[in-house]
PDB file of N, CA and C in Angstrom:
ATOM      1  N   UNK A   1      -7.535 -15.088  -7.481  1.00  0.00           N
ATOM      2  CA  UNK A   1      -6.221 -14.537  -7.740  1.00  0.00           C
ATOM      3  C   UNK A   1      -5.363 -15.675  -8.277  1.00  0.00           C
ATOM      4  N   UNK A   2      -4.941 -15.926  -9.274  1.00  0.00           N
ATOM      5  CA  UNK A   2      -3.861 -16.489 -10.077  1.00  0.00           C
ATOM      6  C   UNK A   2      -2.891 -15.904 -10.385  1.00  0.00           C
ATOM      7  N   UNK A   3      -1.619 -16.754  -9.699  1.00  0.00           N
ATOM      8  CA  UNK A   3      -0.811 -16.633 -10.320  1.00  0.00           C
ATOM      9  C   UNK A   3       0.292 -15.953  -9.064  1.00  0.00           C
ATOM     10  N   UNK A   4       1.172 -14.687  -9.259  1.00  0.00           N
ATOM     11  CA  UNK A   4       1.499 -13.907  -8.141  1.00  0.00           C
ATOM     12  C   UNK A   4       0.901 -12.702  -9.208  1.00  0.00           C
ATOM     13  N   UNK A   5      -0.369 -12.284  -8.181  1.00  0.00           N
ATOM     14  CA  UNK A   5      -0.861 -10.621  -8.892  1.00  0.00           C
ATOM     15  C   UNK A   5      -0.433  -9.552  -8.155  1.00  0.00           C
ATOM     16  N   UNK A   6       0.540  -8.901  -8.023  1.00  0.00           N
ATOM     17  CA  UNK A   6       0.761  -8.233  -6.568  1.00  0.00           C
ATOM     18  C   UNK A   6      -0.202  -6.577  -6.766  1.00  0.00           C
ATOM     19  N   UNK A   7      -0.477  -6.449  -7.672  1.00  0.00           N
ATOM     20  CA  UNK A   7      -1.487  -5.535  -7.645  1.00  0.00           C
ATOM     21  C   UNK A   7      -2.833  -6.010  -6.956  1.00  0.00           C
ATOM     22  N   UNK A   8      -3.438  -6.772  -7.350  1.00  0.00           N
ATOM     23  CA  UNK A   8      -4.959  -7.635  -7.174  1.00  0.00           C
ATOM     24  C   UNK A   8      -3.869  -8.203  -5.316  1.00  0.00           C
ATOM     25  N   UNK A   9      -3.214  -8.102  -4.839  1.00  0.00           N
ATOM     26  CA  UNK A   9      -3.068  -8.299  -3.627  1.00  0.00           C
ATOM     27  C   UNK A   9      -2.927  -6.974  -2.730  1.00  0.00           C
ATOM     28  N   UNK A  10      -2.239  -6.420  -3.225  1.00  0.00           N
ATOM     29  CA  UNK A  10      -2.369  -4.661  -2.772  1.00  0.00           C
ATOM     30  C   UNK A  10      -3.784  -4.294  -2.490  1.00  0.00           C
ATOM     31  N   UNK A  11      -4.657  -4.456  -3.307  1.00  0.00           N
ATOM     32  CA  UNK A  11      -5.967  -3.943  -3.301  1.00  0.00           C
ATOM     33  C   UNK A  11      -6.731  -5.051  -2.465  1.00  0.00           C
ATOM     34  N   UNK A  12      -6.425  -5.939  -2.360  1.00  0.00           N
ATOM     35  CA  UNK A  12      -7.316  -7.011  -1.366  1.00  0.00           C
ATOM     36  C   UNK A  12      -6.954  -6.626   0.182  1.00  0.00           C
ATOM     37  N   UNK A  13      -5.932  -6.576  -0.057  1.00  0.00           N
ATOM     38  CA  UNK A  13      -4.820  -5.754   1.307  1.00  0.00           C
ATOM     39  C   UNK A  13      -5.528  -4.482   2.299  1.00  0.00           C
ATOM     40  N   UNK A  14      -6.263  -3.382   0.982  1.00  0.00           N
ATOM     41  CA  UNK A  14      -6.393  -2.459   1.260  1.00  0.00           C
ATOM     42  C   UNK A  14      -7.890  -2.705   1.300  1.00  0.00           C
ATOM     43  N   UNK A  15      -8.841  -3.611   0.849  1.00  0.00           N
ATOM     44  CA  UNK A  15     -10.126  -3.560   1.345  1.00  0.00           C
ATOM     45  C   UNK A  15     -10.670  -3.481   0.282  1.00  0.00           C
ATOM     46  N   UNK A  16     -10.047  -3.273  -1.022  1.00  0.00           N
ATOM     47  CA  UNK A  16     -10.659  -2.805  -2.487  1.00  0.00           C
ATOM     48  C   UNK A  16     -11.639  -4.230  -3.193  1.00  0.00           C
ATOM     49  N   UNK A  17     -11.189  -5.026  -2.858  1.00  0.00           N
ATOM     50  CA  UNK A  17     -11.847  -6.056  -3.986  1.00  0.00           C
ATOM     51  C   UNK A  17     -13.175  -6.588  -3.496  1.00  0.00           C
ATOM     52  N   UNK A  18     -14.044  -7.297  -4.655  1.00  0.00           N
ATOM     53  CA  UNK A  18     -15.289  -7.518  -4.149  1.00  0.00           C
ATOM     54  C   UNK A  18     -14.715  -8.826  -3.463  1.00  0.00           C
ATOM     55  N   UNK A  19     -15.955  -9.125  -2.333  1.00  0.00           N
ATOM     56  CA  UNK A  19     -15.893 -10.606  -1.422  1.00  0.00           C
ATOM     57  C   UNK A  19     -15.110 -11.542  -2.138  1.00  0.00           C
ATOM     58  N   UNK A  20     -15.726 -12.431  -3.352  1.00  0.00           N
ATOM     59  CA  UNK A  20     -15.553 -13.233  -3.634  1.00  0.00           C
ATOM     60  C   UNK A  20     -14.175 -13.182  -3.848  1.00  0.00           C
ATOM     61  N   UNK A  21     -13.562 -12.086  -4.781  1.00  0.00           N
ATOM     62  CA  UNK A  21     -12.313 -12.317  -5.099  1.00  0.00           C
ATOM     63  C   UNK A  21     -11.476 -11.945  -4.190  1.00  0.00           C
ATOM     64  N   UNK A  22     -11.852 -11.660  -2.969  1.00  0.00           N
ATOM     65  CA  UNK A  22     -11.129 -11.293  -1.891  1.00  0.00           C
ATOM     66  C   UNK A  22     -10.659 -12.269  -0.984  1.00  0.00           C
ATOM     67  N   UNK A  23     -11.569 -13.888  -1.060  1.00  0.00           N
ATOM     68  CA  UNK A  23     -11.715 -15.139  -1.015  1.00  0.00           C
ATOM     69  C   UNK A  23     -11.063 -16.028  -1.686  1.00  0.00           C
ATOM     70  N   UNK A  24     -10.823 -15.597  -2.801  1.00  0.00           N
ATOM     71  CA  UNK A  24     -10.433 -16.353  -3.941  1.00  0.00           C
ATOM     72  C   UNK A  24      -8.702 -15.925  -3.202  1.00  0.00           C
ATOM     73  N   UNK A  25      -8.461 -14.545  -3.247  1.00  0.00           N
ATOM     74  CA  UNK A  25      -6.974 -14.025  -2.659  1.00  0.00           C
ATOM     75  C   UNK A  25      -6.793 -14.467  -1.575  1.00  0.00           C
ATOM     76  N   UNK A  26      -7.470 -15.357  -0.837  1.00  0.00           N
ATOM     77  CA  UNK A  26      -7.261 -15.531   0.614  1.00  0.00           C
ATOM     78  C   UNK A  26      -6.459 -17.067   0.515  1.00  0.00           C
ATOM     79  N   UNK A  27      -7.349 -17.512  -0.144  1.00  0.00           N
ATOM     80  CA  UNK A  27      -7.031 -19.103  -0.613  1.00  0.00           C
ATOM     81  C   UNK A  27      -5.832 -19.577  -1.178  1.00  0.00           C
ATOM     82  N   UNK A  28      -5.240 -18.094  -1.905  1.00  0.00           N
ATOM     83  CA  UNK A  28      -3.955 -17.858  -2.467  1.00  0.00           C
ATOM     84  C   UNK A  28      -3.074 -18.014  -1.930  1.00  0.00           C
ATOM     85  N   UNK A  29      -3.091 -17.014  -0.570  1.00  0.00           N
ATOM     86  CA  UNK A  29      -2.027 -16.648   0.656  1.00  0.00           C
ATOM     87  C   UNK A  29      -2.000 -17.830   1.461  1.00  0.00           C
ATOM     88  N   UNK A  30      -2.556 -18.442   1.433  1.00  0.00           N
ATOM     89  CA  UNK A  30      -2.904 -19.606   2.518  1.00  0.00           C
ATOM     90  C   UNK A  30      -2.278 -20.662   1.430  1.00  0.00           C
ATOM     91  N   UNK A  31      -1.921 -20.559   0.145  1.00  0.00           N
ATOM     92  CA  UNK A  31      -1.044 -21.924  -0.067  1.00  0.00           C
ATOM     93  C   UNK A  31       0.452 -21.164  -0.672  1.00  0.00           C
ATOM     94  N   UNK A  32       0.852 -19.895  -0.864  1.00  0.00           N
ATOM     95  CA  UNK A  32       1.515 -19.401  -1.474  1.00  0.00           C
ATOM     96  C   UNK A  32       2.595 -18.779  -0.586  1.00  0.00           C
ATOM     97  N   UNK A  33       3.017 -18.989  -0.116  1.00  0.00           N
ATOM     98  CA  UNK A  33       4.500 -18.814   0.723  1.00  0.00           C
ATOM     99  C   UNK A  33       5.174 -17.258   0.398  1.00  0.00           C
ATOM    100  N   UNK A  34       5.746 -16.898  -0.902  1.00  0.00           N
ATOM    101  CA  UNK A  34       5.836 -15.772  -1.489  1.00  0.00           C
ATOM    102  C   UNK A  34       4.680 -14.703  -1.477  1.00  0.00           C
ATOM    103  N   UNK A  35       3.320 -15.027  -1.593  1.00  0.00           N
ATOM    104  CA  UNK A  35       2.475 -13.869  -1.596  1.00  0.00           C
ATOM    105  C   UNK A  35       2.341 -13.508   0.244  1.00  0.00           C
ATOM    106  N   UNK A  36       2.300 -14.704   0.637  1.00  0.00           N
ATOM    107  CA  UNK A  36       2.079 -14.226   2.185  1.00  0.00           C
ATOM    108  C   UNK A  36       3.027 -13.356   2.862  1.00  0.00           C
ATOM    109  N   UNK A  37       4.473 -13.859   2.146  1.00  0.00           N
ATOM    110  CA  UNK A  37       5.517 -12.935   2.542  1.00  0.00           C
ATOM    111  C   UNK A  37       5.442 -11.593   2.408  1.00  0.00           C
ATOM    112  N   UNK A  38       5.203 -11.267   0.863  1.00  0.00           N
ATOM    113  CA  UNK A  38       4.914 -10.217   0.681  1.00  0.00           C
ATOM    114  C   UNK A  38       3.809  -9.546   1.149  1.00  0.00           C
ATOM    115  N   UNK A  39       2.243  -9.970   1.340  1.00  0.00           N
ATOM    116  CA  UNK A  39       1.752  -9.733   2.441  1.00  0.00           C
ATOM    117  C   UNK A  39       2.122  -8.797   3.872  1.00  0.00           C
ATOM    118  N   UNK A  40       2.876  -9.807   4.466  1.00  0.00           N
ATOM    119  CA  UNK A  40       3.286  -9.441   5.689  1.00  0.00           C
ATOM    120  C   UNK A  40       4.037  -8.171   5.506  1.00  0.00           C
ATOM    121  N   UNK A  41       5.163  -7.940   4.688  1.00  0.00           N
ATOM    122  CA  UNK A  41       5.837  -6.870   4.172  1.00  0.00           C
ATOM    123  C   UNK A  41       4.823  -5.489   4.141  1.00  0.00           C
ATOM    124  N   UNK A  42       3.725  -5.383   3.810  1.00  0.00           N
ATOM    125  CA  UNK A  42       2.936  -4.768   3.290  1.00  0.00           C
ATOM    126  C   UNK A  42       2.548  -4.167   4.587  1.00  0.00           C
ATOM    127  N   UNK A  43       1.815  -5.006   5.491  1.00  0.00           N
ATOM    128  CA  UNK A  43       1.706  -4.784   6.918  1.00  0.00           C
ATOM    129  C   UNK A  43       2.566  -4.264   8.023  1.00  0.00           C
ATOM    130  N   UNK A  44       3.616  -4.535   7.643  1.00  0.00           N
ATOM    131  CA  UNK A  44       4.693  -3.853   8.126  1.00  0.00           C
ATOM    132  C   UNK A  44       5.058  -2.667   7.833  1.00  0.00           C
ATOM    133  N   UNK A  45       5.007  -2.490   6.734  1.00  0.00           N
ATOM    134  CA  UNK A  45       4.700  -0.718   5.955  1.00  0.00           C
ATOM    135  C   UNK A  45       4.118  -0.321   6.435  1.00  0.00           C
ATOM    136  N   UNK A  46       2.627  -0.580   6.267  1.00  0.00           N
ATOM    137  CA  UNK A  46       1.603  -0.014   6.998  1.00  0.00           C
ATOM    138  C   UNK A  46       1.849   0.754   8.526  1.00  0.00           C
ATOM    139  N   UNK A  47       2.049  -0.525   9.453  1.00  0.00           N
ATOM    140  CA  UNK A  47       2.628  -0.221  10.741  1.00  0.00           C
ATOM    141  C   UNK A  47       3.343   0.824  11.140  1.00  0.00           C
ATOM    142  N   UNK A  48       4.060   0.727  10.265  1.00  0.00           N
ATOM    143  CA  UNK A  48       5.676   1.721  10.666  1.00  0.00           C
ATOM    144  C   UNK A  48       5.015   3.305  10.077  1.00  0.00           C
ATOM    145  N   UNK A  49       4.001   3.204   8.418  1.00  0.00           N
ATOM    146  CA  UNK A  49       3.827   4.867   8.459  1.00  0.00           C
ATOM    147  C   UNK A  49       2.685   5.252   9.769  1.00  0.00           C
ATOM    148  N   UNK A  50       1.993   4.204  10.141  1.00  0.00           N
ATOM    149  CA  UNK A  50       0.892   4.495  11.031  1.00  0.00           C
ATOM    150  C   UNK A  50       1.804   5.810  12.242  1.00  0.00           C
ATOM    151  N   UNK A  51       3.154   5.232  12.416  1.00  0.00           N
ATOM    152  CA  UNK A  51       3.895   5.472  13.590  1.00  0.00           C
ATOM    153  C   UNK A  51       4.659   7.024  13.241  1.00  0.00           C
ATOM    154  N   UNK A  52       4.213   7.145  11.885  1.00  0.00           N
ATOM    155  CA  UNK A  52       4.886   8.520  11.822  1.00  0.00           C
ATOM    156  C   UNK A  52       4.224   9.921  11.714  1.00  0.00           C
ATOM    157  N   UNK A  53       5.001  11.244  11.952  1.00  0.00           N
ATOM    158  CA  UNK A  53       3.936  12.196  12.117  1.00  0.00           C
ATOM    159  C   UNK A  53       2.665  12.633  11.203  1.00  0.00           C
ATOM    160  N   UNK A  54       1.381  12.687  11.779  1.00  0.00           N
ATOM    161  CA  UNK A  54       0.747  13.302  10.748  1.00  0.00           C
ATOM    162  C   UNK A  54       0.697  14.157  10.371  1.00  0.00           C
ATOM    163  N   UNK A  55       1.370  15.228  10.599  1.00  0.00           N
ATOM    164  CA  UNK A  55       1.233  16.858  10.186  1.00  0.00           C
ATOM    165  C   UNK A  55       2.380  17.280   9.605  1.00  0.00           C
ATOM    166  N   UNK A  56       1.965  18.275   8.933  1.00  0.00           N
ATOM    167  CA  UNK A  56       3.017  18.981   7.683  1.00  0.00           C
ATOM    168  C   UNK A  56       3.708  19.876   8.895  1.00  0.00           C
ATOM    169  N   UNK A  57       5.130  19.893   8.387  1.00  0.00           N
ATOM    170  CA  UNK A  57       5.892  21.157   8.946  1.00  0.00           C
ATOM    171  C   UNK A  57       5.408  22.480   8.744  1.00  0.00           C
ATOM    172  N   UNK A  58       5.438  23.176   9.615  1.00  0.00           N
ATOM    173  CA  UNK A  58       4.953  24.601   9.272  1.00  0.00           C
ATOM    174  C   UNK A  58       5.676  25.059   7.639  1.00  0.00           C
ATOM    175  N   UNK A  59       5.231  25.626   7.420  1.00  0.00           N
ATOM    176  CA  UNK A  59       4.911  26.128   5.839  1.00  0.00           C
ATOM    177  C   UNK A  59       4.679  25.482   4.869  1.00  0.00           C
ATOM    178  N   UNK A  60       5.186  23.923   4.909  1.00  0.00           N
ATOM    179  CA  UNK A  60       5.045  22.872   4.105  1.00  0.00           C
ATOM    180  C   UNK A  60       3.749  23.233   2.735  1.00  0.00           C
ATOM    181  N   UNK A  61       3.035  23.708   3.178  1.00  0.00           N
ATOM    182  CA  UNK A  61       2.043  23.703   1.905  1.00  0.00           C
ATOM    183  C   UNK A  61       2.126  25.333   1.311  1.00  0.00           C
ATOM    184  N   UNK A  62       2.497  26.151   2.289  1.00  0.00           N
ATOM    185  CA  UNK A  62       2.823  27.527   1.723  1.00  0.00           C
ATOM    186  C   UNK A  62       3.968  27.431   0.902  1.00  0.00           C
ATOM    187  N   UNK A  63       4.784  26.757   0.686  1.00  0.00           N
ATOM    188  CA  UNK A  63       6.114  26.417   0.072  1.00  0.00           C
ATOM    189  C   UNK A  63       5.661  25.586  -0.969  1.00  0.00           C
ATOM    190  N   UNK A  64       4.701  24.717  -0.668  1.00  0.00           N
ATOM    191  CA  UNK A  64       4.345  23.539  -2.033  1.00  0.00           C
ATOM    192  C   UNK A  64       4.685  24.160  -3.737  1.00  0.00           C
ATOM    193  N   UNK A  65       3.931  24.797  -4.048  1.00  0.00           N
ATOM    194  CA  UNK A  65       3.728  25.703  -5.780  1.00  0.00           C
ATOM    195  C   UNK A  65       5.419  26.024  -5.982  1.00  0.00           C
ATOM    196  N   UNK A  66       6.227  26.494  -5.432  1.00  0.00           N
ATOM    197  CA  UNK A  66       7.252  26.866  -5.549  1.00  0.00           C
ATOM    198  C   UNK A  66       7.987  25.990  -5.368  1.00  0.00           C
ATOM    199  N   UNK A  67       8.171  25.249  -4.411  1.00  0.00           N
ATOM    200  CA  UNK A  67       8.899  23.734  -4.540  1.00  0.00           C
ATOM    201  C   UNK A  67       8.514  22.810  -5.932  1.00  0.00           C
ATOM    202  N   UNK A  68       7.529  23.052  -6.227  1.00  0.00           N
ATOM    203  CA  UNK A  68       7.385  21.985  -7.666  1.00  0.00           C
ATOM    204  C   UNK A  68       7.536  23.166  -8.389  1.00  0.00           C
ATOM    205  N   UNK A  69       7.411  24.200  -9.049  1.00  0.00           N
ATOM    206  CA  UNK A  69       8.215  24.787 -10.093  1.00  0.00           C
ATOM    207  C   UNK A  69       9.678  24.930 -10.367  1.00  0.00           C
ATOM    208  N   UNK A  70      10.073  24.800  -9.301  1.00  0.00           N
ATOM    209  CA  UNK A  70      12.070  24.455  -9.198  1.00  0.00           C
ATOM    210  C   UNK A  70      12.009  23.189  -9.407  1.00  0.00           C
ATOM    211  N   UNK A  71      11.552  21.956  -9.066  1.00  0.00           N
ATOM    212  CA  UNK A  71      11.681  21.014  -9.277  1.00  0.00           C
ATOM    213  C   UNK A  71      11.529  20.209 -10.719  1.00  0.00           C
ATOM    214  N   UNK A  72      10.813  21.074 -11.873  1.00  0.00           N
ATOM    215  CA  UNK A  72      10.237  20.644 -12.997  1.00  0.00           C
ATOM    216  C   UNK A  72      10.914  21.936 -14.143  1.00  0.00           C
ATOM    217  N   UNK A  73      11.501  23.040 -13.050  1.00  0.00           N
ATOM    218  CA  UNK A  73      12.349  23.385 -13.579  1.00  0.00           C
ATOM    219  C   UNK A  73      13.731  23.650 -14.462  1.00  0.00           C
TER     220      UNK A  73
END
């Protein structure tokens, strides 16, 4: 990882990249002050949706088709 890639860190984040370059991103965070920050940020997202409900409100998906045709309306 060169440079600040915050995509190519998103995806290392999330488990996406092969080893090596997942290594290569590690080596990054470990001298890069700003990516680690952002990092941590990321984790913290994470955290906080972990903490929220998983389930749709009742009708939520019976309502879906009609909520996006008013909306694009």
């Amino acid at each position: 990882m060169s440079g600040h890639e915050n995509e190519r860190l998103c995806a290392s984040h999330d488990g996406e990249l092969p080893p090596r370059e997942h290594a290569a991103g590690a080596a990054h965070l470990a001298a890069c002050p700003e990516c680690a920050a952002l990092l941590a940020d990321m984790e913290a997202v994470d955290t906080a949706a972990a903490s929220l409900p998983a389930e749709a409100p009742e009708g939520y998906f019976e309502s879906l088709p009609s909520r996006v045709v008013a909306r694009l309306g």
